[in-house]
Protein backbone atom coordinates (compact mmCIF):
# COMPACT_ATOMS: atom_id res chain seq x y z
CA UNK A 1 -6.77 -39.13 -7.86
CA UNK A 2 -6.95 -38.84 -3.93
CA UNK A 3 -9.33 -37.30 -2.25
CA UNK A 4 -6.56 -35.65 0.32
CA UNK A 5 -8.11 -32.51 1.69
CA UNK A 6 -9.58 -34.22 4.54
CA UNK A 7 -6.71 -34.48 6.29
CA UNK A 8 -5.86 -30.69 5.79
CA UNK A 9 -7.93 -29.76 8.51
CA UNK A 10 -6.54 -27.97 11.39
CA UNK A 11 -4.26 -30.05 14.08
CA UNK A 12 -1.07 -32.48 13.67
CA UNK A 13 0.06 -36.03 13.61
CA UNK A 14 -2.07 -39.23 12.43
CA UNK A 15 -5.29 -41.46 13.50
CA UNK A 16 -4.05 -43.90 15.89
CA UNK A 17 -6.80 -46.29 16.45
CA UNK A 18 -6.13 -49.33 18.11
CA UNK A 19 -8.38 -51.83 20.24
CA UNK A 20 -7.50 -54.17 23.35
CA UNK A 21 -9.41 -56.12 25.87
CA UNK A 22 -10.37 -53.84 29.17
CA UNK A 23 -11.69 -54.96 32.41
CA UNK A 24 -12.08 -58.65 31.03
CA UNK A 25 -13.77 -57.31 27.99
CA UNK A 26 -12.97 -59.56 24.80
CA UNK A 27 -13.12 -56.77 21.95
CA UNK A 28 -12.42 -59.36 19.08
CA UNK A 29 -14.91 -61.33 19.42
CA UNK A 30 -18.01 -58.86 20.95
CA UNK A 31 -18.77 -61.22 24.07
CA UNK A 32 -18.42 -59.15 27.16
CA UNK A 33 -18.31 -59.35 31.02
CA UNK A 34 -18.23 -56.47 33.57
CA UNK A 35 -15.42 -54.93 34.19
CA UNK A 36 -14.67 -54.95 38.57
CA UNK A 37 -17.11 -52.80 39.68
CA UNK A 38 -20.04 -53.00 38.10
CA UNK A 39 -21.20 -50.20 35.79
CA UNK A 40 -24.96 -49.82 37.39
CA UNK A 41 -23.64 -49.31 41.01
CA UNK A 42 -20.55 -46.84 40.70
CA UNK A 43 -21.07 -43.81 42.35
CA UNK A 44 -21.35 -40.65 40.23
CA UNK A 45 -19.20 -37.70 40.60
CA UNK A 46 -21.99 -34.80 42.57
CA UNK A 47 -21.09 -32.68 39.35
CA UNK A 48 -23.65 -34.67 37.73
CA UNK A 49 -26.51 -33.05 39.65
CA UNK A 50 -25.17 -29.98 38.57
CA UNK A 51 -28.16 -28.16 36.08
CA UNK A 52 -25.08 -28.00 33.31
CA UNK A 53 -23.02 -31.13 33.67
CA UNK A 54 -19.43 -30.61 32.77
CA UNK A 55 -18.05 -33.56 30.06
CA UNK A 56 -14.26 -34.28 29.51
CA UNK A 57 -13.29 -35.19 26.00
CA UNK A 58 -9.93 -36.53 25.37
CA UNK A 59 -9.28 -37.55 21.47
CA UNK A 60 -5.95 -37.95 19.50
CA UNK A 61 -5.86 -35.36 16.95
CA UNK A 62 -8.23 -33.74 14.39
CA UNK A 63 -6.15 -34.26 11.43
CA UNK A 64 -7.49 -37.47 10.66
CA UNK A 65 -11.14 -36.87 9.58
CA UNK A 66 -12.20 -39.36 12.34
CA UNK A 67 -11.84 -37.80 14.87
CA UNK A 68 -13.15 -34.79 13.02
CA UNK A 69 -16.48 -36.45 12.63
CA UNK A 70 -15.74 -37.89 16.10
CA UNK A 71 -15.69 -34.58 17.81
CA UNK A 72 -18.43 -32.60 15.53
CA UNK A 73 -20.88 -35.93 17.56
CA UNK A 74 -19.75 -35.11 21.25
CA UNK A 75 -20.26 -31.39 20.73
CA UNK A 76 -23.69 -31.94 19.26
CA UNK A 77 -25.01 -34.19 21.11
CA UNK A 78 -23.35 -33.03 24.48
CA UNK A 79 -25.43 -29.60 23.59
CA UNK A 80 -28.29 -31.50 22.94
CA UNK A 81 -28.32 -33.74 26.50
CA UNK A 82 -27.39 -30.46 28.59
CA UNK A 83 -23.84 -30.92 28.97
CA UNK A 84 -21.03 -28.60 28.77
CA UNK A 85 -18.65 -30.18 26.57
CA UNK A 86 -15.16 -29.55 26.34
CA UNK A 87 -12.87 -31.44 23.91
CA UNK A 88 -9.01 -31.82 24.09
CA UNK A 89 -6.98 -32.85 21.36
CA UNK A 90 -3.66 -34.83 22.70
CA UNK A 91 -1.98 -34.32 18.59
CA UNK A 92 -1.07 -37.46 19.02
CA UNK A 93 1.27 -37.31 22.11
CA UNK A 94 0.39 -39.53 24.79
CA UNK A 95 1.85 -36.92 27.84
CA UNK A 96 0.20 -34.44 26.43
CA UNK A 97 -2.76 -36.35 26.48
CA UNK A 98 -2.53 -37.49 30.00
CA UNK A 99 -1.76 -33.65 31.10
CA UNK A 100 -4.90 -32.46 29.44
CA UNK A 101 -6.95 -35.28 31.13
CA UNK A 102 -5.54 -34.57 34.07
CA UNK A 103 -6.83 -30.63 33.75
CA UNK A 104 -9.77 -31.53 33.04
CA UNK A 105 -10.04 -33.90 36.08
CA UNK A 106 -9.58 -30.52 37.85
CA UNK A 107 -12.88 -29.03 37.02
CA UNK A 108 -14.82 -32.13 38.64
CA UNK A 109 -16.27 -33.65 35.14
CA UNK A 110 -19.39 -36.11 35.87
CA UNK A 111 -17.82 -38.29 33.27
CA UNK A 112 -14.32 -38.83 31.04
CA UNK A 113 -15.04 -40.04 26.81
CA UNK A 114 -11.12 -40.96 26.37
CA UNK A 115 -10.36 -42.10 22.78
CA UNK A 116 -6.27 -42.81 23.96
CA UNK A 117 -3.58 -41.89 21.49
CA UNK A 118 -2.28 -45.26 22.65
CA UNK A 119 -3.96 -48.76 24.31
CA UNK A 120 -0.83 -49.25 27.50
CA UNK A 121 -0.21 -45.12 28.33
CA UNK A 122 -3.41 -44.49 28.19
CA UNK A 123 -3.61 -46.78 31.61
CA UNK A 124 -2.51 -43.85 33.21
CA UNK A 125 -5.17 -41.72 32.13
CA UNK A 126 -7.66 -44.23 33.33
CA UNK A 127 -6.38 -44.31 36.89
CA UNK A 128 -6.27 -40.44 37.35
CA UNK A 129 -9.81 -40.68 36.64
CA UNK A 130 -10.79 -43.23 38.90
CA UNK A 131 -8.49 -41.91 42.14
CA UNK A 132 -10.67 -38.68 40.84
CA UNK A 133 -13.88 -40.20 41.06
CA UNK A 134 -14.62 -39.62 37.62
CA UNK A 135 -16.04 -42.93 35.55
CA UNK A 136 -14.61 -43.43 32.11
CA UNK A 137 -16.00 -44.24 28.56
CA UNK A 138 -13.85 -45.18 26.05
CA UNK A 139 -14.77 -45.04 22.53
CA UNK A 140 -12.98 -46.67 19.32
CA UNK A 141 -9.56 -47.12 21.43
CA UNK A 142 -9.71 -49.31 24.40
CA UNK A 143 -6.93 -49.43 27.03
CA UNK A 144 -4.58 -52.19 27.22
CA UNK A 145 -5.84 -54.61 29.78
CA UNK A 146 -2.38 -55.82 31.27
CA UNK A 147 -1.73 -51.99 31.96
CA UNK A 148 -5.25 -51.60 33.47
CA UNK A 149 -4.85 -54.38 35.80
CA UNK A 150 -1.40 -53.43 36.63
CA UNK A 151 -2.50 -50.23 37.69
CA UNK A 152 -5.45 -51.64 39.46
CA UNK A 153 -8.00 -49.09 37.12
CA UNK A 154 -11.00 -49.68 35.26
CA UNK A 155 -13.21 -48.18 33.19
CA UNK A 156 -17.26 -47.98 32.90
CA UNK A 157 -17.59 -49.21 29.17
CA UNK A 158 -16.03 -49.58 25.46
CA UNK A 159 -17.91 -48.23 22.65
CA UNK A 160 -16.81 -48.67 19.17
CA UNK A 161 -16.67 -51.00 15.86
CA UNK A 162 -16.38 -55.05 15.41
CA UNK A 163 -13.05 -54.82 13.88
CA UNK A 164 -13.29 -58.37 13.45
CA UNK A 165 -16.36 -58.71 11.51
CA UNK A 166 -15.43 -56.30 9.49
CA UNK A 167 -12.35 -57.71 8.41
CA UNK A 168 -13.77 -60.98 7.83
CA UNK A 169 -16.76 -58.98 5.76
CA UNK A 170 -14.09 -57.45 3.50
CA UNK A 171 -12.43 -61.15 3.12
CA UNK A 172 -15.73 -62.27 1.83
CA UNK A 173 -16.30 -59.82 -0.42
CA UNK A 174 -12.99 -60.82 -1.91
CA UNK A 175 -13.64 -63.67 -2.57
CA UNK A 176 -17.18 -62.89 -3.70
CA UNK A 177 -15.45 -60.67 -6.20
CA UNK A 178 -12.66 -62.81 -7.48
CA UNK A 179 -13.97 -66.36 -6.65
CA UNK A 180 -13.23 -68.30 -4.05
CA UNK A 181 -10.50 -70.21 -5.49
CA UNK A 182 -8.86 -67.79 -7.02
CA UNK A 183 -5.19 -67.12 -6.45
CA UNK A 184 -4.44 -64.86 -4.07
CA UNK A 185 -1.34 -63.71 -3.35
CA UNK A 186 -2.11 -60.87 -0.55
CA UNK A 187 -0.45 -58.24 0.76
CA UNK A 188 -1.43 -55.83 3.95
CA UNK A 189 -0.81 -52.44 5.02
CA UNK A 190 -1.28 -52.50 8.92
CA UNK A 191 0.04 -51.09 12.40
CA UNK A 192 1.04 -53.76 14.15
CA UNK A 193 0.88 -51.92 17.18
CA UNK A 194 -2.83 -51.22 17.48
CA UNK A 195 -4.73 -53.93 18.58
CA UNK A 196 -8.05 -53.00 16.41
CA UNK A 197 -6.20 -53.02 13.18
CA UNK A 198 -4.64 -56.67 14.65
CA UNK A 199 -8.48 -57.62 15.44
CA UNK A 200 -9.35 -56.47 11.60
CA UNK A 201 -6.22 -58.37 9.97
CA UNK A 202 -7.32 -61.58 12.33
CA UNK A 203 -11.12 -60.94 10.99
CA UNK A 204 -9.54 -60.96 7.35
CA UNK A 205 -7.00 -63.53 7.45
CA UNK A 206 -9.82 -66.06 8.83
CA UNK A 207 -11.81 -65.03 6.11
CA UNK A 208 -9.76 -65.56 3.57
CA UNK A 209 -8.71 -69.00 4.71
CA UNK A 210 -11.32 -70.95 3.24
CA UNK A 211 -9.60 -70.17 -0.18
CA UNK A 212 -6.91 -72.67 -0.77
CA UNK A 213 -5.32 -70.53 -2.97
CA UNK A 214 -4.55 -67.57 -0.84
CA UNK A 215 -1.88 -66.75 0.53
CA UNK A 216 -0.60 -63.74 2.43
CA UNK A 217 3.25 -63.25 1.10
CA UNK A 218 3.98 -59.58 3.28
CA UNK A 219 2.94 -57.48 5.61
CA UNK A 220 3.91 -53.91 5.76
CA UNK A 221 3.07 -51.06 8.60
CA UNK A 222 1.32 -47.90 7.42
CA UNK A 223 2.06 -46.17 10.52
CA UNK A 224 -2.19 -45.24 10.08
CA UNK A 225 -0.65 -43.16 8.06
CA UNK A 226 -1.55 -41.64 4.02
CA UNK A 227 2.05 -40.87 2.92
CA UNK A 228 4.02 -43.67 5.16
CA UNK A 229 1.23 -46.21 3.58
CA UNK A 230 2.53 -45.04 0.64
CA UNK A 231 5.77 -45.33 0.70
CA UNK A 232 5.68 -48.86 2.74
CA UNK A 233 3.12 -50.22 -0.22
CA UNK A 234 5.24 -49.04 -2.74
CA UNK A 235 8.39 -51.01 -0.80
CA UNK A 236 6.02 -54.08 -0.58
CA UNK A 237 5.39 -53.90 -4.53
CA UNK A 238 8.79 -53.99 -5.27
CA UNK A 239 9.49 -57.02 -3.38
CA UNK A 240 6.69 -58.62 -3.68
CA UNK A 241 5.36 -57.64 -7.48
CA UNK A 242 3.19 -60.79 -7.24
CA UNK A 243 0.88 -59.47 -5.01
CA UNK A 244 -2.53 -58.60 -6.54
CA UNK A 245 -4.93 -58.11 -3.59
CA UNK A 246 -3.96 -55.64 -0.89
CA UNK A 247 -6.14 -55.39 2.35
CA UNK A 248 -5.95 -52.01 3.95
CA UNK A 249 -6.35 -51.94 8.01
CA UNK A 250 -6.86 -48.34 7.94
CA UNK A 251 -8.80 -45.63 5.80
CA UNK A 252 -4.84 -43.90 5.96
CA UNK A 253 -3.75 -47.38 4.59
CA UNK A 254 -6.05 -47.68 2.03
CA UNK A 255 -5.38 -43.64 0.70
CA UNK A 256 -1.30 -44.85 0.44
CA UNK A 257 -1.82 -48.09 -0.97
CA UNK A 258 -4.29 -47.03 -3.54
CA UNK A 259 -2.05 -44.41 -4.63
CA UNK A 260 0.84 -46.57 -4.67
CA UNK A 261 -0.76 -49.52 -6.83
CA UNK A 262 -1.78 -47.31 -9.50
CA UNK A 263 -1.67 -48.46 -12.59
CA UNK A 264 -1.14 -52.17 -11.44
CA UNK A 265 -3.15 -54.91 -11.29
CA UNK A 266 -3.97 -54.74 -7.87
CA UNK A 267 -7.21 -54.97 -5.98
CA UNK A 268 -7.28 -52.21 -2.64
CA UNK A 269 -9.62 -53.60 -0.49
CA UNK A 270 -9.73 -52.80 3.45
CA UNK A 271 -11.53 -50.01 5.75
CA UNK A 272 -12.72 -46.42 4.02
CA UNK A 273 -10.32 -43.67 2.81
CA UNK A 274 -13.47 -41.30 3.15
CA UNK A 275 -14.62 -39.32 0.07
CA UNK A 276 -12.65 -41.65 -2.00
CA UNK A 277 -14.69 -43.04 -4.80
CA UNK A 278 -15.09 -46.80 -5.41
CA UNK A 279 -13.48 -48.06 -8.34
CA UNK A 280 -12.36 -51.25 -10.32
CA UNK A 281 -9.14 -51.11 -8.54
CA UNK A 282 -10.15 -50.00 -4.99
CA UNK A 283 -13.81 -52.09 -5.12
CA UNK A 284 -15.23 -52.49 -1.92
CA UNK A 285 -13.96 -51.29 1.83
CA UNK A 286 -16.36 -50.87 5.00
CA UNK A 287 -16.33 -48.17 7.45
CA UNK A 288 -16.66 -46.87 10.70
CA UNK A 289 -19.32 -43.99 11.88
CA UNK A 290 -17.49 -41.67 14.10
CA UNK A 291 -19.75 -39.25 14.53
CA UNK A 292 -22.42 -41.44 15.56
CA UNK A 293 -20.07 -42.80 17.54
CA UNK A 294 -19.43 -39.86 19.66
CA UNK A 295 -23.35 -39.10 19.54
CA UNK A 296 -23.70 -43.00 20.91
CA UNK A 297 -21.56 -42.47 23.81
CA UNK A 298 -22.89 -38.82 25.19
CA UNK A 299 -26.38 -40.85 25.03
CA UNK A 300 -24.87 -43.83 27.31
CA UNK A 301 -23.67 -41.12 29.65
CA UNK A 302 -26.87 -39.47 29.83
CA UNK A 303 -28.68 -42.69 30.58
CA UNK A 304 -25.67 -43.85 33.61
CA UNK A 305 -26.10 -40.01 34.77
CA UNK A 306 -30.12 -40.97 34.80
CA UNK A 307 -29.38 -44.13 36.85
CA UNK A 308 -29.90 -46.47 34.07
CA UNK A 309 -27.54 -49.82 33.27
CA UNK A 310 -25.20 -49.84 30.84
CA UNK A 311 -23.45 -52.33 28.90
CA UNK A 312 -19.75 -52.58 29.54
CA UNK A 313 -18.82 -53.06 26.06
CA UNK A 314 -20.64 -52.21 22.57
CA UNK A 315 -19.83 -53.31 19.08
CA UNK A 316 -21.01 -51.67 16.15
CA UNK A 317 -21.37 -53.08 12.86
CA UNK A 318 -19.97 -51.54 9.76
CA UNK A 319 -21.12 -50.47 6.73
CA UNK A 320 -20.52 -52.18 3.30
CA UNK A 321 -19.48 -49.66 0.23
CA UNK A 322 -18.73 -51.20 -3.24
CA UNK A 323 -18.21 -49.47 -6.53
CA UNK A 324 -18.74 -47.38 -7.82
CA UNK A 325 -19.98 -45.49 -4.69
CA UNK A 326 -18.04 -43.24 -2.31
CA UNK A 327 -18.24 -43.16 0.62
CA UNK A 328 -19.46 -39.91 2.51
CA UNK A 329 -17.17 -37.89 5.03
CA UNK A 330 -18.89 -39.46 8.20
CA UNK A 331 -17.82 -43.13 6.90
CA UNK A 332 -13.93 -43.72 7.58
CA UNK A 333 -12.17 -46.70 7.84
């Protein structure tokens, strides 16, 4: 049965999680150049002298356990570097999330850590804080680069997963598990929309194409979602009851689809539904760690603050879970 009292905790709406290029960064494939403006040599807000440096926090919601995790790693390690942290939560509404930045902006912040609701809007966001002085970090969700460059705003670096390697290592752990000419007729639960869970179908579909014998026959949008994953999966079944591996973009995705394939043969694979445990039908996934995420980029902060360099864009790798384990609240796809 599903694990679904993580997303009971308090706040509304969904994870949305998506990933695009920033500044000239290539998220997809981890190379990276500097955004204009180079990270070193932009001038800090004078808040940051201050002996308890104020820290903006912009994230989507809190009823996906992501950003759960997400925010419990800001607070903590804000405390722990001296900051004064102070975390908004846009419930998924990209106004309200611009508002809130925008408030915060007031209070003369010595740094922004914007996960967007969504990659273009979030453009906005960016620019406030620039014509404010304030540099940006964004974590998990980058900002669309068209939008950036059409509003002339950039940010100071990109923290977050390598979508594509991980959907590429859950394609070879299909294959490891089924054989690697197996037929395969595949079926994914996505979000079209959001350009990390585009990077992780790319990373899978590349994978999988050194099987001759896979195929992928639909495609369905989870929303990032539990109970539209379900519903979509269960649409995709019934059209397509050949299907008999499923990649999940999503840890939302993979909670839906596994519910929805039960009692079919049908193989979940895909990113995390945290807590969930491995099993023959749901045997591997990989997974994100917000938390450390969050801790990651209060720490690159502290060392810009410190006058250090920092890297405009960091991927990190993620973690490989296979039956029958389960994998821990802090791991989420």
């Amino acid at each position: 049965m599903l694990n679904w009292k993580t997303f009971t905790v308090v706040g509304v709406a969904a994870m949305s999680t998506m990933l695009a290029g920033c500044g000239g960064l290539n998220t997809g494939t981890g190379s990276s150049t500097q955004a204009s403006g180079s990270a070193a040599a932009a001038a800090k807000p004078a808040s940051c002298s201050d002996s308890q440096p104020y820290l903006a926090v912009a994230l989507p919601n809190l009823t996906n356990p992501y950003y759960v995790a997400m925010k419990q790693g800001f607070e903590q390690e804000g405390a722990s570097a001296g900051f004064k942290v102070e975390v908004q939560i846009a419930n998924d509404d990209d106004a309200n999330q611009l508002a809130q930045v925008q408030a915060m902006l007031q209070k003369k912040p010595c740094a922004l850590a914007l996960n967007p609701v969504k990659s273009e809007p979030a453009a906005a966001i960016v620019k406030a804080a620039n014509d404010a002085g304030v540099p940006v970090f964004t974590v998990n969700v980058i900002v669309d680069e068209d939008a950036l460059k059409a509003q002339g705003a950039t940010i100071m670096q990109y923290l977050g997963a390598d979508n594509k390697a991980g959907g590429t290592q859950t394609a070879e752990q299909v294959l490891k598990d089924l054989g690697a000419d197996a037929k395969l007729n595949i079926g994914f639960v996505t979000e079209p929309d959001e350009r990390p869970v585009v990077i992780r179908d790319e990373g899978f579909t590349e994978g999988i194409s050194s099987n001759p014998n896979a195929k992928v026959v639909a495609k369905v949008d989870g929303n990032v979602k539990p109970d539209d994953s379900l519903k979509v999966t269960s649409e995709m079944m019934q059209g397509h009851p050949e299907i008999n591996v499923i990649f999940a973009s999503t840890g939302p995705a993979a909670y839906g689809a596994i519910q929805a394939t039960q009692g079919m043969d049908v193989k979940v694979y895909g990113f995390c539904a945290a807590e969930e445990k491995l099993t023959d039908s749901y045997p591997a996934c990989v997974a994100q760690e917000p938390e450390d995420y969050g801790r990651r980029v209060v720490q690159q902060i502290s060392q810009w603050k410190g006058g250090a360099s920092v890297e405009a864009e960091i991927l990190r790798p993620l973690k490989l879970f296979l039956k029958p384990e389960t994998p821990g609240a802090g791991f989420v796809g």
